[in-house]
C-alpha atoms as a PDB file:
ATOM      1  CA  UNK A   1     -28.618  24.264  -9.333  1.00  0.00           C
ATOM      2  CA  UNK A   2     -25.081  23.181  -8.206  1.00  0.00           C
ATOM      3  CA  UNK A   3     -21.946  24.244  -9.900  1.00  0.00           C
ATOM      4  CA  UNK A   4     -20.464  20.440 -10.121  1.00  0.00           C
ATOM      5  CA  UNK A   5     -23.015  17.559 -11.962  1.00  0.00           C
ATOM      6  CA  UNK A   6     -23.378  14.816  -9.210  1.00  0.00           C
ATOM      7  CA  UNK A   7     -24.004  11.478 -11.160  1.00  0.00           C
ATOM      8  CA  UNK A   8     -26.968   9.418 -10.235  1.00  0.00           C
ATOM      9  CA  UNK A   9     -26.943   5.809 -10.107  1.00  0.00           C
ATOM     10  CA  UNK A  10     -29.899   3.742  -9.212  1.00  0.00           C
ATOM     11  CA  UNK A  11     -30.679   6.724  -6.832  1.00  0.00           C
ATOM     12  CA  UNK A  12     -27.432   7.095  -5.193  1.00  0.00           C
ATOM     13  CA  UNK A  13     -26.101  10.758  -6.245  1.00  0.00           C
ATOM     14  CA  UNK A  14     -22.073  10.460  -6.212  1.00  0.00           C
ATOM     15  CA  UNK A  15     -20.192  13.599  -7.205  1.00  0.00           C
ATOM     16  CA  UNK A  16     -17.856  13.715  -9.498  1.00  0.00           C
ATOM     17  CA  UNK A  17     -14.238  13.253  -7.278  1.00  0.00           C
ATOM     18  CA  UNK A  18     -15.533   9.991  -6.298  1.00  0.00           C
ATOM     19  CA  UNK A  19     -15.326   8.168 -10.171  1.00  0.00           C
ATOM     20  CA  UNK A  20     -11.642  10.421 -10.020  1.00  0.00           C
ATOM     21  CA  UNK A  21     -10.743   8.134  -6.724  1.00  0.00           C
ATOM     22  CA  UNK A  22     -11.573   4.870  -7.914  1.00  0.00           C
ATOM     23  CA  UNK A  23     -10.095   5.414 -11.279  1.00  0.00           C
ATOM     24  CA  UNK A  24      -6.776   6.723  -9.249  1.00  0.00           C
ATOM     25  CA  UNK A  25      -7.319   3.287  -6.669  1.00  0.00           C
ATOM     26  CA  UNK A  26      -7.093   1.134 -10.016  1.00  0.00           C
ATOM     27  CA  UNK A  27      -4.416   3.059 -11.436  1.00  0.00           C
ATOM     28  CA  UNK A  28      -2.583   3.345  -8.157  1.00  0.00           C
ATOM     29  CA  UNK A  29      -3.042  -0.656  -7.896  1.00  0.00           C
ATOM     30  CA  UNK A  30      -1.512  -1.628 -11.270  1.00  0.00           C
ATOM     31  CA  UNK A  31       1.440   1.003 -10.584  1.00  0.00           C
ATOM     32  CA  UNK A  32       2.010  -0.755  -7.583  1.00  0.00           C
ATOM     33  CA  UNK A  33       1.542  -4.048  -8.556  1.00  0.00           C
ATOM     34  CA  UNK A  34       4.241  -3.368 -11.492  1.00  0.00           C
ATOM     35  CA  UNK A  35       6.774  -1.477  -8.865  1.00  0.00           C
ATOM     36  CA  UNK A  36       7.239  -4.324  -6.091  1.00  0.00           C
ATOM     37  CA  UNK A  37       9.120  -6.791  -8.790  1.00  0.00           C
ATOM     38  CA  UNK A  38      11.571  -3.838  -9.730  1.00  0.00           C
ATOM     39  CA  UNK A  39      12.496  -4.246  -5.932  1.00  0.00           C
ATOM     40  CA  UNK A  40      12.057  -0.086  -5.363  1.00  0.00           C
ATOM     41  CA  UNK A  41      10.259  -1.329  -1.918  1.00  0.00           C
ATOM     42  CA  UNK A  42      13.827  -2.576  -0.692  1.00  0.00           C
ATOM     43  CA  UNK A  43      15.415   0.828  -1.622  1.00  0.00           C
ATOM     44  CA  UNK A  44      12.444   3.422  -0.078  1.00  0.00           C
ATOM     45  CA  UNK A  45      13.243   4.503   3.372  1.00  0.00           C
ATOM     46  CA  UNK A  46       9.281   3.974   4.100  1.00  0.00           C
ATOM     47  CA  UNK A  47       7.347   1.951   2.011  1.00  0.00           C
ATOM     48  CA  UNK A  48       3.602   2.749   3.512  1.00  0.00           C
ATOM     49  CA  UNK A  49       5.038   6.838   2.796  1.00  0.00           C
ATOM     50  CA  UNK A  50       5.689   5.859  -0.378  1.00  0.00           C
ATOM     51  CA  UNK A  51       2.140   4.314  -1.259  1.00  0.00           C
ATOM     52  CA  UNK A  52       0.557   7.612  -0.161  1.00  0.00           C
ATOM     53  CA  UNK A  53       2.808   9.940  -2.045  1.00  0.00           C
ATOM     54  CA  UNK A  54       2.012   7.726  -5.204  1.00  0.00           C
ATOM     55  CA  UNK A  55      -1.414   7.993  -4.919  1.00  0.00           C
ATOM     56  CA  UNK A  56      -1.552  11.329  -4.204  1.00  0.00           C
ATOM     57  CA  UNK A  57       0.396  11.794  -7.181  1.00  0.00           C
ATOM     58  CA  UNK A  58      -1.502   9.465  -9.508  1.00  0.00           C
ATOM     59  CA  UNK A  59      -5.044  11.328  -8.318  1.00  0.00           C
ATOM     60  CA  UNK A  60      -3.609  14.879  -8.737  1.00  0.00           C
ATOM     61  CA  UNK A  61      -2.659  13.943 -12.493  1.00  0.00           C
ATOM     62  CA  UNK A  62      -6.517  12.253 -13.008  1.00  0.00           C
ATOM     63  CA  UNK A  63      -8.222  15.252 -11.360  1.00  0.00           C
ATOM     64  CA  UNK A  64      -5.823  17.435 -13.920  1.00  0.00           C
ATOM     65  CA  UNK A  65      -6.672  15.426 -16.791  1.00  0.00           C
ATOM     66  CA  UNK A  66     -10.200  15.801 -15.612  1.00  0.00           C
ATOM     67  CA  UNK A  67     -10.836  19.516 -15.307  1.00  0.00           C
END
């Protein structure tokens, strides 16, 4: 018996940081999608650096929220 439930889905097992991901992709997606009219991409010295460090951010609070 494993310490973490892995989800099965028509006999696929997926643990549990993978639903965390795409709910942070979606999240990340709308945050971004709402940021580029604000023009904050002409103002960040790196815009790809940027992308990362939001996601990173967005999946840290999920996987918070989460536990």
């Amino acid at each position: 018996m494993s310490l973490l439930p892995v989800m099965v889905i028509f006999g696929l097992s997926f643990p549990p940081v993978f639903f965390e991901i795409l709910l942070a992709l979606v999240i990340f997606f709308l945050l971004r999608r709402l940021l580029q009219p604000t023009g904050i991409y002409d103002v960040v010295w790196h815009p790809a650096l940027f992308n990362t460090a939001l996601f990173c951010c967005v999946f840290y609070l999920i996987s918070c929220f989460f536990i």
